[in-house]
N, C-alpha and C. Protein backbone atom coordinates (compact mmCIF):
# COMPACT_ATOMS: atom_id res chain seq x y z
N UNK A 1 0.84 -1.16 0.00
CA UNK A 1 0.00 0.00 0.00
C UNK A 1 0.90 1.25 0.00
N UNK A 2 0.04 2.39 -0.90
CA UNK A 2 1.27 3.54 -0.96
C UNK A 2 0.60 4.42 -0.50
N UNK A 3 1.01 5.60 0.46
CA UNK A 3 0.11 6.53 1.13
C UNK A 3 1.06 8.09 0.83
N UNK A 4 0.53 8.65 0.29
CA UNK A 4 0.67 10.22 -0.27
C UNK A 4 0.91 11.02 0.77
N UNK A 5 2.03 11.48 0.80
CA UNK A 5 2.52 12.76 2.00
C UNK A 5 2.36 14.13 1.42
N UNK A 6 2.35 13.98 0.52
CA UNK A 6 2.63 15.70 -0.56
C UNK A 6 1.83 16.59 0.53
N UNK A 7 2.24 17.69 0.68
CA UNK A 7 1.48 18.64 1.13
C UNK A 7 1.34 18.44 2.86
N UNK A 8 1.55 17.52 3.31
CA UNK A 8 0.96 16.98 4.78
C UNK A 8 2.34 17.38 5.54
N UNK A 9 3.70 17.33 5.11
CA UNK A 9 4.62 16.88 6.12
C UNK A 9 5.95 18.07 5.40
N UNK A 10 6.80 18.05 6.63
CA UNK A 10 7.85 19.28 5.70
C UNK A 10 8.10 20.10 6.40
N UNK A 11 9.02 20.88 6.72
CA UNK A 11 9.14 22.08 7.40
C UNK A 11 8.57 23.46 6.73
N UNK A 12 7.54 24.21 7.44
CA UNK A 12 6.75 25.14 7.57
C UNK A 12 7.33 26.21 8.24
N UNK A 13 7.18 27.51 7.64
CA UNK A 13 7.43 28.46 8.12
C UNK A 13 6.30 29.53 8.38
N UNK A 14 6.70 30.45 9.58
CA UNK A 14 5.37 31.75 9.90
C UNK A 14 5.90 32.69 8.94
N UNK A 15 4.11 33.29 9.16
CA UNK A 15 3.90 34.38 7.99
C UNK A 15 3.82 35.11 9.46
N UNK A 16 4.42 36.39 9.74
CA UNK A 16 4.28 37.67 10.62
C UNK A 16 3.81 38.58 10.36
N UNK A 17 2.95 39.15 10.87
CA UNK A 17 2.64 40.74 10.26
C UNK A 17 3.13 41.53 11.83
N UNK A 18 3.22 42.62 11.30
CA UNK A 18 3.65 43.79 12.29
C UNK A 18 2.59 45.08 11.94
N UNK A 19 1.78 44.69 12.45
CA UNK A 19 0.75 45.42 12.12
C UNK A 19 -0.65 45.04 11.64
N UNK A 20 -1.69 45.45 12.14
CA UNK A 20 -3.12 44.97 11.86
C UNK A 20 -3.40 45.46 10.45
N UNK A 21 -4.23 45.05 10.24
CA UNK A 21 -5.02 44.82 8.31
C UNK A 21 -4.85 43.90 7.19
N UNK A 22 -3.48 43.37 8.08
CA UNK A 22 -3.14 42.13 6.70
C UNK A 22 -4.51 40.25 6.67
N UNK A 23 -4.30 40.28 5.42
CA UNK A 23 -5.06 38.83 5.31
C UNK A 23 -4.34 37.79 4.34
N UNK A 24 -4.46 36.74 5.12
CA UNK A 24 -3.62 35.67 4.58
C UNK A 24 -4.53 33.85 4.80
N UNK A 25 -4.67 33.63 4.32
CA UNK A 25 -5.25 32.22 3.89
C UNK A 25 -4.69 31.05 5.12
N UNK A 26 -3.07 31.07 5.28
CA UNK A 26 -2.52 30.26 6.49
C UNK A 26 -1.46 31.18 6.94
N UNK A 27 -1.42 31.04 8.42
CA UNK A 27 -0.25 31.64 8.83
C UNK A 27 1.16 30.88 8.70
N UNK A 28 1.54 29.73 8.12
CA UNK A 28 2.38 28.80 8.06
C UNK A 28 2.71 28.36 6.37
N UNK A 29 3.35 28.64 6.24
CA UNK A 29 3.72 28.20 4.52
C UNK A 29 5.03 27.21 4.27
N UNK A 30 5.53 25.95 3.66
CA UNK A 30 6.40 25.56 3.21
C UNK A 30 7.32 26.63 2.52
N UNK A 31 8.82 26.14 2.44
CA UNK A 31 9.53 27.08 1.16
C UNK A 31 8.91 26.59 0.15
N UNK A 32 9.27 27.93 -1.05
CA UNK A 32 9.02 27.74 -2.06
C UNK A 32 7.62 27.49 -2.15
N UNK A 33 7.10 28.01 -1.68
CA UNK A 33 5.62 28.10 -2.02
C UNK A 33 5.07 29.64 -2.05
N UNK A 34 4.09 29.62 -3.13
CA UNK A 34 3.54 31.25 -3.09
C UNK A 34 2.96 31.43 -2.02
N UNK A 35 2.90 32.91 -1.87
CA UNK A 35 2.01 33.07 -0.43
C UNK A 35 1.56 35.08 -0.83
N UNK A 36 -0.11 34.95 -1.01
CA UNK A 36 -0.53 36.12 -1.15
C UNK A 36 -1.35 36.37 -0.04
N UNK A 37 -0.85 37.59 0.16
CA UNK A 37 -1.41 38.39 1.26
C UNK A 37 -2.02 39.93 0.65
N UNK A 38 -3.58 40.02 1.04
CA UNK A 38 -3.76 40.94 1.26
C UNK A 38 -4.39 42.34 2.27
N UNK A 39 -3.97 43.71 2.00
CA UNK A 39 -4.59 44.19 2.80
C UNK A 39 -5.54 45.75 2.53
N UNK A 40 -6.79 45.38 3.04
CA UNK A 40 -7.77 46.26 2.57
C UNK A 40 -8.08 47.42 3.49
N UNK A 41 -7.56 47.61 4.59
CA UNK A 41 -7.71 48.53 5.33
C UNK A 41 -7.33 49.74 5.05
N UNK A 42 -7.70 50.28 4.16
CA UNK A 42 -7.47 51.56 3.20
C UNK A 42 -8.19 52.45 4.02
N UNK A 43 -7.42 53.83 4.43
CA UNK A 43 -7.92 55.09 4.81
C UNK A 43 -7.81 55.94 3.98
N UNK A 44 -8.69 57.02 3.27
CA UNK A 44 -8.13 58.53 2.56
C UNK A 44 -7.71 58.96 3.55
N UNK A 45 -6.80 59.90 2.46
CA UNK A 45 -5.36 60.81 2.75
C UNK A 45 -4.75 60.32 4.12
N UNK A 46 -4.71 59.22 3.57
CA UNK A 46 -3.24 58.21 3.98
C UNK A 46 -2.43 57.39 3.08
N UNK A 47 -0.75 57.84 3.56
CA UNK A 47 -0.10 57.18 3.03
C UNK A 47 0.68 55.99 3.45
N UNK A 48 0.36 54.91 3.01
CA UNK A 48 0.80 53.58 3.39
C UNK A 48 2.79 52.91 2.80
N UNK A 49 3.35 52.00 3.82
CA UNK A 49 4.46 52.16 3.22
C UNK A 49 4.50 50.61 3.96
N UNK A 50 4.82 49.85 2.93
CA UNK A 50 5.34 48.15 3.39
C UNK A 50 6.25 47.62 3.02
N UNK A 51 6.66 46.66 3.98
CA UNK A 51 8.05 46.75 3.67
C UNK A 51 7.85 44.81 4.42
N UNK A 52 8.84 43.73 3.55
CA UNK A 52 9.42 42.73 4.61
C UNK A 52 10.89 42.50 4.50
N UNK A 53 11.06 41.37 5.14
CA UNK A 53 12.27 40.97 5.26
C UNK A 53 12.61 41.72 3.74
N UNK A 54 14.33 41.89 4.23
CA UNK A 54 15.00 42.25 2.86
C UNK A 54 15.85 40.94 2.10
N UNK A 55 15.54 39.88 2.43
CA UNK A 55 16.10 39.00 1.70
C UNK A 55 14.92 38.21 0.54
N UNK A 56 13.99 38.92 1.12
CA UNK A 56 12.34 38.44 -0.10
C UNK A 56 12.23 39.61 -0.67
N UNK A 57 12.11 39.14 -2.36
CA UNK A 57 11.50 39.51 -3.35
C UNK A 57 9.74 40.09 -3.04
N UNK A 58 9.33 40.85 -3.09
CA UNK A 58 7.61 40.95 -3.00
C UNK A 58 7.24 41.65 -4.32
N UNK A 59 6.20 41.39 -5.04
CA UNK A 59 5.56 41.99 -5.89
C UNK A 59 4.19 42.60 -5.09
N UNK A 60 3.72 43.86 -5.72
CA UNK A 60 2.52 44.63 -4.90
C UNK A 60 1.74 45.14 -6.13
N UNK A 61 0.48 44.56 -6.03
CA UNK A 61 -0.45 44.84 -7.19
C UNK A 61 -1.89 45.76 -5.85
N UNK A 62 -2.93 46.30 -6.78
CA UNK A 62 -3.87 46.75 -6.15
C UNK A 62 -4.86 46.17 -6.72
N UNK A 63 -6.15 45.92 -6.03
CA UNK A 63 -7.30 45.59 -6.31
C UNK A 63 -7.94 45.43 -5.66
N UNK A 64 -8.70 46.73 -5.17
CA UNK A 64 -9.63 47.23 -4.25
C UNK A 64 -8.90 46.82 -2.67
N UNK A 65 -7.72 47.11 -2.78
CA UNK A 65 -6.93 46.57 -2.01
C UNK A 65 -6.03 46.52 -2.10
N UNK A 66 -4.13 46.43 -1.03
CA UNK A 66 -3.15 46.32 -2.01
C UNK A 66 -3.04 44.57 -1.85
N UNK A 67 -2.48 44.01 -2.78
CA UNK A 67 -2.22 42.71 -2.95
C UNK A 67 -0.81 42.41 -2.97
N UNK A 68 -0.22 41.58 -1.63
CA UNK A 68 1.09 41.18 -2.06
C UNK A 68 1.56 39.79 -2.69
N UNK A 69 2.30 39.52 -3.00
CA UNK A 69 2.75 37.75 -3.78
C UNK A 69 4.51 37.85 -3.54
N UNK A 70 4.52 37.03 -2.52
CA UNK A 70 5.95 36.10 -2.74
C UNK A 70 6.40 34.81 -2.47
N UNK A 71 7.61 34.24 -2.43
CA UNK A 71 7.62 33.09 -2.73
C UNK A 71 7.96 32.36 -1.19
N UNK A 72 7.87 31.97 -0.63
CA UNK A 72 8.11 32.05 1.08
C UNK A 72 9.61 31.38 0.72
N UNK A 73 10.25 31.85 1.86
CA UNK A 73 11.60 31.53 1.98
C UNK A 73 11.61 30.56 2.79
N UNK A 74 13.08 30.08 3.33
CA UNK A 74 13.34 28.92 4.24
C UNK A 74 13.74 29.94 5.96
N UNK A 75 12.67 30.62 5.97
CA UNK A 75 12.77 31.12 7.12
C UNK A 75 11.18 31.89 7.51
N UNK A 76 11.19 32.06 8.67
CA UNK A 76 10.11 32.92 9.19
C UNK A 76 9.62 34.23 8.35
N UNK A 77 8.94 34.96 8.11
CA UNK A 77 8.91 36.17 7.34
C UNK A 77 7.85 36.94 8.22
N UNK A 78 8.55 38.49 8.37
CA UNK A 78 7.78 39.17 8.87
C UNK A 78 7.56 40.60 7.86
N UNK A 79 6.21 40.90 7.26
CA UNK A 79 5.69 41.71 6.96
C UNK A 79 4.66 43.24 7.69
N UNK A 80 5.76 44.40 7.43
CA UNK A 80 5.73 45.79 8.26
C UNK A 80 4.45 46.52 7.16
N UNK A 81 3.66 47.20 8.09
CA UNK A 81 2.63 48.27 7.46
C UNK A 81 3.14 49.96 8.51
N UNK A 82 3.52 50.53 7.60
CA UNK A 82 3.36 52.18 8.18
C UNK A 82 2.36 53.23 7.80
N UNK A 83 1.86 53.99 8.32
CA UNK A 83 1.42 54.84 7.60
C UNK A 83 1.19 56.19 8.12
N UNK A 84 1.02 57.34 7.33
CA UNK A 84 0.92 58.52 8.22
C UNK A 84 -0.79 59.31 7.30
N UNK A 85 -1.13 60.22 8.01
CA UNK A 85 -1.69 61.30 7.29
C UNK A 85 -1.36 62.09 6.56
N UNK A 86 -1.64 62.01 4.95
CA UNK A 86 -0.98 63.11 3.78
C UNK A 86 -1.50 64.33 4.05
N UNK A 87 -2.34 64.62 4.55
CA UNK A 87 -3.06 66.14 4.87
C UNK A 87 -2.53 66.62 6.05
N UNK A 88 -1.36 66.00 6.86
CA UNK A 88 -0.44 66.74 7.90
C UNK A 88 0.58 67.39 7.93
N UNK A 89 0.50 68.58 7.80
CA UNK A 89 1.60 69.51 7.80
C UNK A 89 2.25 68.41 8.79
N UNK A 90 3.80 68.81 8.24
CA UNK A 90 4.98 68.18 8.96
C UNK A 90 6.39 69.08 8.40
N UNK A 91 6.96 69.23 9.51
CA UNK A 91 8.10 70.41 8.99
C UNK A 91 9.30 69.74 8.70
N UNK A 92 10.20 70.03 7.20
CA UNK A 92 11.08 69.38 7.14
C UNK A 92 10.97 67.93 6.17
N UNK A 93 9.34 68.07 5.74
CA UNK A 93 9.22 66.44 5.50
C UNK A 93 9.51 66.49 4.03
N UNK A 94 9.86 65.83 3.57
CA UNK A 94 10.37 65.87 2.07
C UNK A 94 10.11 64.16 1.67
N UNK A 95 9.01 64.43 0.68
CA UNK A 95 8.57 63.24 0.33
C UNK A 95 9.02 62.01 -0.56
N UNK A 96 10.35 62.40 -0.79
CA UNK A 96 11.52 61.36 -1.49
C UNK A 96 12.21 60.85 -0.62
N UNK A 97 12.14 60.76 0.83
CA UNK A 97 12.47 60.19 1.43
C UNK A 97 11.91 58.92 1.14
């Protein structure tokens, strides 16, 4: 008798967020597996800024939402949300930062 492991067994890694609004399907992903996350918690005149680990690639699409896609690594991954108010005077702020 032959019994199918695919998918069942393997080392798994966490998906992290640092910050509320993100959505994700599992918090645990194999390497090498896609893993899309999105997040809809959209405010006007706010500007949003995300960022993960710097050793992952991320692609960022929108649709009614922003949408991220990467490939999970052989490690934990933690995904950052910032954001401020664009309608706040701020002295000094120079937006190419």
């Amino acid at each position: 008798m032959m019994i199918s492991l695919f998918g069942c067994g393997g080392q798994k890694y966490k998906l992290n967020f640092d910050g509320s609004g993100f959505e994700s399907r599992k918090t645990e992903y194999p390497a090498g597996a896609k893993v899309t996350v999105r997040y809809d918690m959209i405010a006007t005149d706010t500007d949003y800024s995300f960022s993960i680990d710097d050793d992952v690639e991320m692609k960022t699409d929108f649709d009614g939402g922003y949408v991220f896609t990467f490939i999970m690594p052989e490690h934990d991954v933690t995904m950052h949300v910032s954001s401020r108010n664009s309608m706040e005077y701020i002295p000094d702020y120079d937006p190419a930062d």
